[in-house]
N, C-alpha and C. Protein backbone atom coordinates (compact mmCIF):
# COMPACT_ATOMS: atom_id res chain seq x y z
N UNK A 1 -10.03 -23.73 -46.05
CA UNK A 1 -8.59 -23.79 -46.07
C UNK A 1 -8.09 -23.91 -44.64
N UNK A 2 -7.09 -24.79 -44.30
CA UNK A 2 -6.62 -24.89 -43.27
C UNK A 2 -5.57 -24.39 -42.87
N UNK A 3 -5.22 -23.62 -41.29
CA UNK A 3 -4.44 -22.67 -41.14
C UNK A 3 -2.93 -23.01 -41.05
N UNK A 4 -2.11 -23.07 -41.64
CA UNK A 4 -0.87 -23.37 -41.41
C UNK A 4 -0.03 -22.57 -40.64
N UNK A 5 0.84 -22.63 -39.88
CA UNK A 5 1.86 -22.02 -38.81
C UNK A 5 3.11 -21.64 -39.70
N UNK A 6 3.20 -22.62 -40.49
CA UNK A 6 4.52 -22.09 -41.48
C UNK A 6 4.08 -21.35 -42.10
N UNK A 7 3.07 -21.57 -42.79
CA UNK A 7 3.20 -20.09 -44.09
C UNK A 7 3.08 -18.75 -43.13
N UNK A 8 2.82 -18.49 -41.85
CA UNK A 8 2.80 -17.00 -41.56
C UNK A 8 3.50 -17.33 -40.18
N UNK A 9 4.66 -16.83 -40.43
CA UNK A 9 5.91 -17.15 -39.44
C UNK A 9 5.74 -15.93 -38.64
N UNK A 10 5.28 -14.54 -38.48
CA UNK A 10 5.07 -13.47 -37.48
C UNK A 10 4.06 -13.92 -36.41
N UNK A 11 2.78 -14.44 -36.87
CA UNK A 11 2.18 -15.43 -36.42
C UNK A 11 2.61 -16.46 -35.21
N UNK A 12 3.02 -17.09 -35.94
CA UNK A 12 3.91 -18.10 -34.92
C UNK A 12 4.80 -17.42 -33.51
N UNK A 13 5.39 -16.35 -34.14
CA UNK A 13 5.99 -15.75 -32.98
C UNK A 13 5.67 -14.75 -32.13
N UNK A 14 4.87 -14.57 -32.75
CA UNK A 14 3.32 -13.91 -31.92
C UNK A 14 2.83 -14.72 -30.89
N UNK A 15 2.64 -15.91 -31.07
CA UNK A 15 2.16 -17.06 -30.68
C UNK A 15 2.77 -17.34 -29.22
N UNK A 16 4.09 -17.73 -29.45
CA UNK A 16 5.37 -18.00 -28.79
C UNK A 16 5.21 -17.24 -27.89
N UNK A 17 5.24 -15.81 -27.70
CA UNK A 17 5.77 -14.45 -27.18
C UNK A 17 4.76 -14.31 -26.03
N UNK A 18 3.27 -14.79 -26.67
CA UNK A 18 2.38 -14.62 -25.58
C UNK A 18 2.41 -15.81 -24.54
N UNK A 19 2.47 -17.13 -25.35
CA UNK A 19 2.74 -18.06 -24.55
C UNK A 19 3.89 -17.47 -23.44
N UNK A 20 4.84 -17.16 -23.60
CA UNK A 20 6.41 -17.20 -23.24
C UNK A 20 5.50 -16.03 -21.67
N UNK A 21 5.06 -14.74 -22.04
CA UNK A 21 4.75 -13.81 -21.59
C UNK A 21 3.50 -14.07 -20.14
N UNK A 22 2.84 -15.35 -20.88
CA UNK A 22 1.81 -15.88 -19.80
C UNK A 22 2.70 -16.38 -19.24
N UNK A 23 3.42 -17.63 -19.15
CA UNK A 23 4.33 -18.32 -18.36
C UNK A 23 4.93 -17.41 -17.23
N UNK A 24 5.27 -16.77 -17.96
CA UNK A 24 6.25 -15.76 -16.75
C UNK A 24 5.13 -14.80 -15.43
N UNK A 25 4.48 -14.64 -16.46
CA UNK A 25 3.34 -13.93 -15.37
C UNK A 25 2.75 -15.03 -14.28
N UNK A 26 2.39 -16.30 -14.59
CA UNK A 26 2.14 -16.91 -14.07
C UNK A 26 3.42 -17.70 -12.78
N UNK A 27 4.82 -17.58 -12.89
CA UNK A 27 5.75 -17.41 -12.28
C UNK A 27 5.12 -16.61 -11.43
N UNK A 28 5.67 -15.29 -11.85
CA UNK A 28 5.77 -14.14 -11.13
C UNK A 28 4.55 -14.04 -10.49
N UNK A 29 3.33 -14.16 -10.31
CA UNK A 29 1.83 -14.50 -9.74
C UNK A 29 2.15 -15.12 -8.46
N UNK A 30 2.89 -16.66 -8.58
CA UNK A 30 2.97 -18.00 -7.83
C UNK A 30 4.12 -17.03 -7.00
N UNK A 31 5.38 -16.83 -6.93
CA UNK A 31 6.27 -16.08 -6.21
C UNK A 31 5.94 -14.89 -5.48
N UNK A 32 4.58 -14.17 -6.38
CA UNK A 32 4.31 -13.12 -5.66
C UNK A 32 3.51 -13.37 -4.37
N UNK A 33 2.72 -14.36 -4.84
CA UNK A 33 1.33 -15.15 -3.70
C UNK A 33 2.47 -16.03 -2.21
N UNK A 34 3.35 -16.44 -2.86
CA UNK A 34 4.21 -17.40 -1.54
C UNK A 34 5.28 -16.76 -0.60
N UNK A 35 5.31 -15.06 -1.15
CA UNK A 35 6.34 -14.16 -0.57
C UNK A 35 5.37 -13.49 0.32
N UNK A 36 5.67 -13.62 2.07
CA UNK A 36 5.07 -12.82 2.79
C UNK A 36 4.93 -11.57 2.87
N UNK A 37 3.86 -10.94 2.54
CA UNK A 37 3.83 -9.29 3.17
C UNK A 37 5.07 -8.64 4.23
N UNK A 38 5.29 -7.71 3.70
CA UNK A 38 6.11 -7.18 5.28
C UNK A 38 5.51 -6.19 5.79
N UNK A 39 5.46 -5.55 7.03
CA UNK A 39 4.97 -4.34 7.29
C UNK A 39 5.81 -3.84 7.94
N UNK A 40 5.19 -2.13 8.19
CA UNK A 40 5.95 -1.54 9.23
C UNK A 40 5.14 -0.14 10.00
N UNK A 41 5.19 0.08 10.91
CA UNK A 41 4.73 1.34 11.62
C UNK A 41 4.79 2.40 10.94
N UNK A 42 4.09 3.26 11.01
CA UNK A 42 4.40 4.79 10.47
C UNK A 42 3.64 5.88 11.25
N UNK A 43 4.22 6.41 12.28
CA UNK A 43 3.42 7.54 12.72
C UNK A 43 3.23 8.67 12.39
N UNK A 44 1.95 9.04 11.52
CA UNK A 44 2.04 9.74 10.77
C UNK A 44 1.67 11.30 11.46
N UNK A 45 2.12 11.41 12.91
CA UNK A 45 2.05 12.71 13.00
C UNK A 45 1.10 13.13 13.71
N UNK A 46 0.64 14.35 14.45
CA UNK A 46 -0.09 14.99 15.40
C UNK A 46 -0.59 15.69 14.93
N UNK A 47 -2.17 15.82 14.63
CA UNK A 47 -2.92 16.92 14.16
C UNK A 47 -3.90 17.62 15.33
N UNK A 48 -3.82 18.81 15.11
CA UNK A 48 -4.54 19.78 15.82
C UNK A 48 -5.83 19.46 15.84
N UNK A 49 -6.86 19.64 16.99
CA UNK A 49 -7.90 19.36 17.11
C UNK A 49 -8.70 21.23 17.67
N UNK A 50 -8.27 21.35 18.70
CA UNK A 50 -8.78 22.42 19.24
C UNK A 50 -7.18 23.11 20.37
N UNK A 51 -7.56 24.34 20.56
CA UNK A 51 -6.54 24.88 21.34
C UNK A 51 -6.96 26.29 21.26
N UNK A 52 -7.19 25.77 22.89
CA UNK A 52 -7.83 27.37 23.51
C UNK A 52 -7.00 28.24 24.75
N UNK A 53 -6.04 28.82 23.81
CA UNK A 53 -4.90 29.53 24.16
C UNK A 53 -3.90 28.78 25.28
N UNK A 54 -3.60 27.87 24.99
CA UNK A 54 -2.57 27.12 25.68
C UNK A 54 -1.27 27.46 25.20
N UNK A 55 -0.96 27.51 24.16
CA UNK A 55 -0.04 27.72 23.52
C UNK A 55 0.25 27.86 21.87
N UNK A 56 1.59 28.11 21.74
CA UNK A 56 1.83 28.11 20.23
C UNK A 56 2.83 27.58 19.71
N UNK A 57 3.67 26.98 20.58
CA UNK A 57 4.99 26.40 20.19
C UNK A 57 4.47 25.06 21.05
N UNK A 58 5.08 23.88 19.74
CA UNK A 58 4.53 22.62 20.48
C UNK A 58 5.31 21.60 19.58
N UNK A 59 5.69 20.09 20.70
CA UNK A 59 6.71 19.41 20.87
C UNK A 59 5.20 18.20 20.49
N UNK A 60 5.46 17.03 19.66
CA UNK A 60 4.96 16.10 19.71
C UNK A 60 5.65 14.96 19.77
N UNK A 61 5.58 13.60 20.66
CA UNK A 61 6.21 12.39 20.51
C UNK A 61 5.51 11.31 20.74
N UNK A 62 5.55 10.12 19.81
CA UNK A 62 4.86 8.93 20.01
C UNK A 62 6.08 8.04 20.70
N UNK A 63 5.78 7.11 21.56
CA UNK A 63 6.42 5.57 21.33
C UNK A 63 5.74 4.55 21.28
N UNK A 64 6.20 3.80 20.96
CA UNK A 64 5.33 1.92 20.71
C UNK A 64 6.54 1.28 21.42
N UNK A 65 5.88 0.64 22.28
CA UNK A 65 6.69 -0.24 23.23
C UNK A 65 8.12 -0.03 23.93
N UNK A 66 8.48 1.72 23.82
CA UNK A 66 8.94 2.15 24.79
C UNK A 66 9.80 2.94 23.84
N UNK A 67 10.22 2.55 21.87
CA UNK A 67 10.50 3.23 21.48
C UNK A 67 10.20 4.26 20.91
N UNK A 68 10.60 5.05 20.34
CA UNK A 68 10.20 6.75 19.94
C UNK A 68 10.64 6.17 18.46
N UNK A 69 9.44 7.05 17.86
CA UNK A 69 9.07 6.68 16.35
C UNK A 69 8.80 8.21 15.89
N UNK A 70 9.86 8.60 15.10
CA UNK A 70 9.74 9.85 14.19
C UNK A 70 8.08 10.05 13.08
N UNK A 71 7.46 11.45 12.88
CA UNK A 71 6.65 11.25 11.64
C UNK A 71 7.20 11.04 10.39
N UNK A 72 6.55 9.89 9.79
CA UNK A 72 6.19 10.02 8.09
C UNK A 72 7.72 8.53 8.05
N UNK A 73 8.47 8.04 9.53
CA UNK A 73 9.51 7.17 8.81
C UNK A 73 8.50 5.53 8.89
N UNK A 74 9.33 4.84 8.34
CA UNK A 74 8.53 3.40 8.30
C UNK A 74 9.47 2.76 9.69
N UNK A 75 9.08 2.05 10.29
CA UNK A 75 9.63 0.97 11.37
C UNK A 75 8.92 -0.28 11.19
N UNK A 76 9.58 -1.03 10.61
CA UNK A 76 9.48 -2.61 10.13
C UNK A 76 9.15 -3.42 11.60
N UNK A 77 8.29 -4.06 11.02
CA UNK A 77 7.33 -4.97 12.55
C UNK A 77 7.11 -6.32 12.06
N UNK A 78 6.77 -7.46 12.68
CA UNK A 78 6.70 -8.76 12.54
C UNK A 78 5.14 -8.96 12.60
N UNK A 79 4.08 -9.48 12.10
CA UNK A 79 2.92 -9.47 12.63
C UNK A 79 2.53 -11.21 13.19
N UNK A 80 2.26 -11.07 14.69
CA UNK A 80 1.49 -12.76 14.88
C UNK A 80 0.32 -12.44 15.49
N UNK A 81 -0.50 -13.68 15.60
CA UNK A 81 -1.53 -13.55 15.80
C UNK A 81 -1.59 -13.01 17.18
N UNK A 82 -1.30 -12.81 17.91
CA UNK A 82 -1.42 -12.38 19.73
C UNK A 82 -0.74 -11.39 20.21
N UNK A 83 0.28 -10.54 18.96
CA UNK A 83 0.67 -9.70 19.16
C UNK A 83 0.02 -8.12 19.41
N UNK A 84 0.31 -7.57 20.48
CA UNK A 84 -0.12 -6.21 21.12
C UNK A 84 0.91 -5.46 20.79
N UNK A 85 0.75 -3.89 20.65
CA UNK A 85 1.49 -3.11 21.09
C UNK A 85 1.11 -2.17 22.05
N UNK A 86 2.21 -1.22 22.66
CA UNK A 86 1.81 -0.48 23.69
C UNK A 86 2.12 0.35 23.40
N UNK A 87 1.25 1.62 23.27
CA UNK A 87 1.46 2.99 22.87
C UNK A 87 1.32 4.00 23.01
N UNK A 88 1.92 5.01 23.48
CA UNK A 88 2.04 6.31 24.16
C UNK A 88 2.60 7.82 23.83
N UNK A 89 1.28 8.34 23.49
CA UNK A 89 1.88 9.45 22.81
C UNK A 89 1.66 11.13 23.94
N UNK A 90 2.73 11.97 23.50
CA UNK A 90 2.56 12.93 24.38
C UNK A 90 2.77 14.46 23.25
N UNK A 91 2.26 15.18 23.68
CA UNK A 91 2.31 16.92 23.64
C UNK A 91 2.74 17.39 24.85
N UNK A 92 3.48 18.64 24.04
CA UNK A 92 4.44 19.19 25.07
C UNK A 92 4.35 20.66 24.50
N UNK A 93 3.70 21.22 25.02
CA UNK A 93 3.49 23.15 25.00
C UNK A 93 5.24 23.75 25.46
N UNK A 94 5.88 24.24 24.75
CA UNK A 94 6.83 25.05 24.93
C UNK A 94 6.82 26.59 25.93
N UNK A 95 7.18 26.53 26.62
CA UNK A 95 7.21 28.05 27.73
C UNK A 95 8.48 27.22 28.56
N UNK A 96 8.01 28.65 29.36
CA UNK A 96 9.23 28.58 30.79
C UNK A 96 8.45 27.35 31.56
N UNK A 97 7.38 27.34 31.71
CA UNK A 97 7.25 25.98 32.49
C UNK A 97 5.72 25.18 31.33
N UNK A 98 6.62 24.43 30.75
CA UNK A 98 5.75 23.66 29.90
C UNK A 98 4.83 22.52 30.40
N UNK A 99 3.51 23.25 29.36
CA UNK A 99 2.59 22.00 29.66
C UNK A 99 2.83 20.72 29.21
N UNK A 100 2.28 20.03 29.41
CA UNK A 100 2.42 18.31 28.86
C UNK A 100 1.16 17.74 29.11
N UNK A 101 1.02 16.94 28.15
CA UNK A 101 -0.40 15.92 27.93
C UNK A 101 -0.06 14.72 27.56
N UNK A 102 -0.10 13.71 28.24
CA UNK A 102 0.66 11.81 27.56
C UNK A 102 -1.01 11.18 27.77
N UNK A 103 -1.02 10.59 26.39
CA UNK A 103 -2.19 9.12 26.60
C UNK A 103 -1.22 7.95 26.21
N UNK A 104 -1.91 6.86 26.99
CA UNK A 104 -2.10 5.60 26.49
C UNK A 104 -2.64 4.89 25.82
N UNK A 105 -2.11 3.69 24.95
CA UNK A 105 -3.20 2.66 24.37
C UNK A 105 -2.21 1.19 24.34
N UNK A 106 -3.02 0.33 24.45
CA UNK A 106 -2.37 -0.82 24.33
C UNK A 106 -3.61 -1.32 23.05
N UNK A 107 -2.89 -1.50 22.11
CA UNK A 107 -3.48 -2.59 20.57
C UNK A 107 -3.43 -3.88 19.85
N UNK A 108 -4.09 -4.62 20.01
CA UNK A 108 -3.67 -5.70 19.13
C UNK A 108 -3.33 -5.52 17.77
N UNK A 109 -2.42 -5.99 17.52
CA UNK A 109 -1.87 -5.03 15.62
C UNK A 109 -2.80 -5.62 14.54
N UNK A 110 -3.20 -6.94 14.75
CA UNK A 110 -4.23 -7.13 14.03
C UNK A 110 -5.34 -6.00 13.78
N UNK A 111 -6.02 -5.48 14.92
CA UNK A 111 -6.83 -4.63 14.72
C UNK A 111 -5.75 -3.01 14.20
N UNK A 112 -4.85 -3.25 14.43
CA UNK A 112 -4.34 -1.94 13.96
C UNK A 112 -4.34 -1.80 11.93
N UNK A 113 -3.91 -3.37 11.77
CA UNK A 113 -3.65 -3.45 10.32
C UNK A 113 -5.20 -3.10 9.72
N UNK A 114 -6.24 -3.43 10.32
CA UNK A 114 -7.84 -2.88 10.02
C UNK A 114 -7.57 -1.60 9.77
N UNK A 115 -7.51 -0.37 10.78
CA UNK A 115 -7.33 0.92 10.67
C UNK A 115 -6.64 1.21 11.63
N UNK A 116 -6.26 2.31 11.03
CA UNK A 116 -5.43 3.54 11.75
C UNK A 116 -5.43 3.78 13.53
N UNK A 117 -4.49 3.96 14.00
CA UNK A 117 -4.99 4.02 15.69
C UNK A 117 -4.54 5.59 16.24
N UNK A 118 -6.05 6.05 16.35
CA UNK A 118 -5.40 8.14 16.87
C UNK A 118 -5.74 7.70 18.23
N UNK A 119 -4.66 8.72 18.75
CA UNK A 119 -4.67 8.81 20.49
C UNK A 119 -5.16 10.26 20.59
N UNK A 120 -6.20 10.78 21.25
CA UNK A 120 -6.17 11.81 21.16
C UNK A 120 -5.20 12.24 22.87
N UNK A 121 -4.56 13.83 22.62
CA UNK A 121 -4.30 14.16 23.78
C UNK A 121 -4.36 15.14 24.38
N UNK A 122 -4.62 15.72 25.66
CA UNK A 122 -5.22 16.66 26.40
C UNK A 122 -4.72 17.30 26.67
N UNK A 123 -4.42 18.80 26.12
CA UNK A 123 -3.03 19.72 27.58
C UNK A 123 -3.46 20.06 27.91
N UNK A 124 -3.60 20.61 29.47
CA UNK A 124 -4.29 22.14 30.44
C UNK A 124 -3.06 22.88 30.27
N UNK A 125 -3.59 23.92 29.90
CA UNK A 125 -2.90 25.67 30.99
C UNK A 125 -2.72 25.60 32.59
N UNK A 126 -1.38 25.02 33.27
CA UNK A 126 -1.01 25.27 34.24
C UNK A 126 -0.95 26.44 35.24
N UNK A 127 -0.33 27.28 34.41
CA UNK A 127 -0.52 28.90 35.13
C UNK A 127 -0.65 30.18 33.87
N UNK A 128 -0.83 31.38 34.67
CA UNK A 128 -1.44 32.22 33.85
C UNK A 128 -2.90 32.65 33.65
N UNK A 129 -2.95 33.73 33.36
CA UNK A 129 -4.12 34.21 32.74
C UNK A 129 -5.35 33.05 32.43
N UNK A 130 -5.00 32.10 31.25
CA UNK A 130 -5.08 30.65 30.64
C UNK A 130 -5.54 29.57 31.14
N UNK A 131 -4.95 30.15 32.46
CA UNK A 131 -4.96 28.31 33.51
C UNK A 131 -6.47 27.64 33.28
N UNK A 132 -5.88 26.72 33.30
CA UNK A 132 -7.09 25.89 33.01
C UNK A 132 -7.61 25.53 32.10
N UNK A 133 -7.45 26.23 30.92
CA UNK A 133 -7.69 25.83 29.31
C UNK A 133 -7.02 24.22 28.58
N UNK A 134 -7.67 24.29 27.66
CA UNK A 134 -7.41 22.83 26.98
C UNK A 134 -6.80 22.96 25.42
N UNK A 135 -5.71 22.06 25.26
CA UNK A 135 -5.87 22.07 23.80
C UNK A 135 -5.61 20.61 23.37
N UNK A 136 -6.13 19.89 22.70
CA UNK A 136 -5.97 18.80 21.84
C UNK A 136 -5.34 18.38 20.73
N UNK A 137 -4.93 17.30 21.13
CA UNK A 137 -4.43 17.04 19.11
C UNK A 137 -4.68 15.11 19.49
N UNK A 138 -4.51 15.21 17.92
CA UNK A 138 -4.73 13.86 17.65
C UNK A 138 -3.38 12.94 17.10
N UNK A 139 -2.86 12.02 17.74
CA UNK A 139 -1.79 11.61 17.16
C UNK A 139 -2.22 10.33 16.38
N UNK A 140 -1.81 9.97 15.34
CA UNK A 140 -1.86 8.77 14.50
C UNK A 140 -1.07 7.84 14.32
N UNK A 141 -1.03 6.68 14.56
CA UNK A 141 -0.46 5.54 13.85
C UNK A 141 -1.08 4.46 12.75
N UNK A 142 -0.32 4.09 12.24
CA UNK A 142 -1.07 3.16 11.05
C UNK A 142 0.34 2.04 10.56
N UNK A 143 -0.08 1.04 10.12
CA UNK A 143 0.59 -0.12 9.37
C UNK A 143 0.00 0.01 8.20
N UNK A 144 1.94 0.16 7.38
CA UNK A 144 1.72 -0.12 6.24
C UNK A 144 2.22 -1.47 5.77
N UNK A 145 1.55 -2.05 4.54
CA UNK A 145 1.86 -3.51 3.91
C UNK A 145 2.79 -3.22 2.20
N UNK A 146 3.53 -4.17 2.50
CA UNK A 146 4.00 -3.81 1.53
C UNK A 146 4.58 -5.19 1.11
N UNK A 147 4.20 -5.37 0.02
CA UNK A 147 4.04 -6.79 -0.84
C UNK A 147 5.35 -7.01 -2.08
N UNK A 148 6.29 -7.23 -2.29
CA UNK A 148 7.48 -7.18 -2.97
C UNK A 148 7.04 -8.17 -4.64
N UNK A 149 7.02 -7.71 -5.44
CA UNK A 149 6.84 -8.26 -6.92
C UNK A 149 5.29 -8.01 -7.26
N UNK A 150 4.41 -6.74 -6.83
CA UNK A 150 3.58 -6.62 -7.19
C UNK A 150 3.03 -5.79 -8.51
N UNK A 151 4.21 -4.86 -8.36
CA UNK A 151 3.84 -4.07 -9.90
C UNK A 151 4.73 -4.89 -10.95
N UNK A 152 5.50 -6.01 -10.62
CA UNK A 152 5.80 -6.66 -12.16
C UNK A 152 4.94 -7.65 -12.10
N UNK A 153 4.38 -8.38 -11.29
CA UNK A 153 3.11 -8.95 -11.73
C UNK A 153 1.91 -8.24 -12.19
N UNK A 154 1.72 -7.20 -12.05
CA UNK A 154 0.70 -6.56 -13.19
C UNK A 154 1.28 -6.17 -14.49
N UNK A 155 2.21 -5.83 -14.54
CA UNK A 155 3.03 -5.33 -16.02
C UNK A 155 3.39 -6.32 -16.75
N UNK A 156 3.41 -7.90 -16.09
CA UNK A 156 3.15 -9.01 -17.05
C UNK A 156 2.00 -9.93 -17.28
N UNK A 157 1.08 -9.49 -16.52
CA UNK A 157 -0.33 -9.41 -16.46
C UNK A 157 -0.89 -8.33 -17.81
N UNK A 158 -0.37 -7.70 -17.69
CA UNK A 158 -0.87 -6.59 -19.08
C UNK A 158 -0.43 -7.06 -20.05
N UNK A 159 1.06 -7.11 -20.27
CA UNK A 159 1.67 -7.57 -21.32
C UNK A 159 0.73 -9.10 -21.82
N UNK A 160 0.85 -10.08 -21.40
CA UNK A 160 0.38 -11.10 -21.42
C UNK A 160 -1.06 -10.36 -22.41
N UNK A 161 -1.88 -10.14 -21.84
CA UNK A 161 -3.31 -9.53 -21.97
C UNK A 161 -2.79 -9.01 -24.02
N UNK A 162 -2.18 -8.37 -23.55
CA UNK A 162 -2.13 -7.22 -24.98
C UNK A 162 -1.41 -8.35 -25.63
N UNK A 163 -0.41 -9.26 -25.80
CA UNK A 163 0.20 -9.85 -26.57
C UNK A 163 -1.29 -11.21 -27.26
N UNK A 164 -1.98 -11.45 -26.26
CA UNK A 164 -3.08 -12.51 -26.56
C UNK A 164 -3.91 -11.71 -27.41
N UNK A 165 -4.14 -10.24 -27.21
CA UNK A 165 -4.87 -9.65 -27.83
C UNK A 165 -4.70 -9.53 -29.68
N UNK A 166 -3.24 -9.41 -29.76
CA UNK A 166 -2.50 -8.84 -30.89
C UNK A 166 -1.87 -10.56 -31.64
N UNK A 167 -2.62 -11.35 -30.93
CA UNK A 167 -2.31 -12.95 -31.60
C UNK A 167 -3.85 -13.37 -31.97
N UNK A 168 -4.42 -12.93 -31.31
CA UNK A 168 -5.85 -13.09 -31.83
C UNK A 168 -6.12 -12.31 -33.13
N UNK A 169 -5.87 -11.18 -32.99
CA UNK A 169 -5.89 -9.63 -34.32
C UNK A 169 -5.14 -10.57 -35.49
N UNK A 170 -4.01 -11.29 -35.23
CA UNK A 170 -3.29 -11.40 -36.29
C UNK A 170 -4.10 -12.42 -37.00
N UNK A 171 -4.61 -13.48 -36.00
CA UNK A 171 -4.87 -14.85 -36.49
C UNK A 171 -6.21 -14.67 -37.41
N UNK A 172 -6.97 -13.75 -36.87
CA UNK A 172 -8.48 -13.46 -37.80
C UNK A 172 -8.03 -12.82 -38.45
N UNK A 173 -6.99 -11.67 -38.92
CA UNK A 173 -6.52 -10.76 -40.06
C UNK A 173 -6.04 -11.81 -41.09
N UNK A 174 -5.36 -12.73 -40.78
CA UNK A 174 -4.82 -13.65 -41.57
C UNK A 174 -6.12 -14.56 -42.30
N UNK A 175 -6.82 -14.84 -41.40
CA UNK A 175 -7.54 -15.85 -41.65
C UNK A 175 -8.77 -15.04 -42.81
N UNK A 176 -8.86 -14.30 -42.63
CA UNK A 176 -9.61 -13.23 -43.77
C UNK A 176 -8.96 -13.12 -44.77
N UNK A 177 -7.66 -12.74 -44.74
CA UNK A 177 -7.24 -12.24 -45.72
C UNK A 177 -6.78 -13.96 -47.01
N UNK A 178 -7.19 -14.90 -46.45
CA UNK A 178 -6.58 -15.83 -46.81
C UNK A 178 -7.66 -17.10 -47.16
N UNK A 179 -8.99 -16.32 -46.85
CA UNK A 179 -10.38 -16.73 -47.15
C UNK A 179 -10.62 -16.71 -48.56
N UNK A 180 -11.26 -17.95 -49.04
CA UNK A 180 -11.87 -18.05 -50.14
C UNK A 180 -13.01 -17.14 -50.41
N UNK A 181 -13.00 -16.71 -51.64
CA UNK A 181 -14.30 -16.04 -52.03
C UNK A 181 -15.39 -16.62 -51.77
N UNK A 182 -16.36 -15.79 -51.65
CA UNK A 182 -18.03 -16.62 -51.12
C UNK A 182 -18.28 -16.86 -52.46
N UNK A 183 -18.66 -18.16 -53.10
CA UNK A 183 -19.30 -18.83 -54.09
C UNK A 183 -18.49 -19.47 -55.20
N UNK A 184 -17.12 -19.66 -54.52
CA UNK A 184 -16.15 -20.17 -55.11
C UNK A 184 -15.65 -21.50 -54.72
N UNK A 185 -15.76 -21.94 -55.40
CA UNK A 185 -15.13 -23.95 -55.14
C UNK A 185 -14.06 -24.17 -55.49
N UNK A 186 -13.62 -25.18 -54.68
CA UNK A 186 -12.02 -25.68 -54.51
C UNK A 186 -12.08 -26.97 -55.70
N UNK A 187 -11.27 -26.71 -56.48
CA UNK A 187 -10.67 -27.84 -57.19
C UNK A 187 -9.61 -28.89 -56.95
């Protein structure tokens, strides 16, 4: 018996729905692939390494190219191929006469978008009891990417998936149920 589209009209729009559902995914795929990435900085902050009684109250600050970049905010960046940044982070021990520790780095952002870039930095104990002691921390930066139409291209990526799934289910449910008996001939 041959399958007709009219006699099972849920079918058909089953049919439609997935078609309709691929199309769009496949849109949304092509728009997602031709829309550039954006990125942006995020300094995610100064972690303790060692500290041998230098202090206990403490000031951390990064900049990249001369500006000062808060932890945990995003700062939107352009990426080209030859682009560097320059980056300088400091600790600052709180007292009446505070210590301070600044490093440098200069990065190509390419290699930054690879991984993460820690500066580590050094304070001495100036005066006191202390003098002379060290404490460390590690400051971090990292680029994040962030790609615009990516979770509705998977959610019509799924859809798509499950609607092909549930047009297939229908078409063999039908097609069974609409099967000639085994040993029975057509007149």
């Amino acid at each position: 018996m041959m399958f007709q589209l009219s006699s099972n009209r849920p079918l058909l729009i089953l049919a439609l729905c997935t078609v309709a559902l691929t199309a769009a995914w496949a849109v949304s795929f092509a728009v997602y692939k031709a829309t550039p990435p954006r990125y942006s900085l995020v300094y995610d902050g100064a972690y303790y390494v060692y500290n041998n009684s230098v202090g206990n109250e403490w000031v951390h600050e990064l900049w990249v190219d001369g500006k000062a970049l808060e932890p945990g905010r995003d700062y939107p960046i352009t990426i080209t191929g030859s682009s560097a940044l320059s980056v300088t982070a400091r600790s600052t021990e709180l007292d009446n006469i505070p210590d301070v520790g600044t490093a440098s780095a200069n990065i190509p952002i390419r290699q930054l978008a690879r991984e993460p870039l820690t500066i580590n930095v050094r304070v001495r104990e100036n005066r006191g009891r202390y003098a002379g002691n060290l404490a460390e921390w590690q400051h971090r930066l990292s680029i994040h990417t962030n790609r615009d139409g990516l979770q509705r291209t998977r959610t019509l990526f799924n859809l798509s998936l499950i609607a092909s799934a549930a047009t297939i289910f229908m078409y063999l449910s039908h097609k069974r149920k609409n099967a000639e008996p085994h040993g029975t001939a057509r007149r």
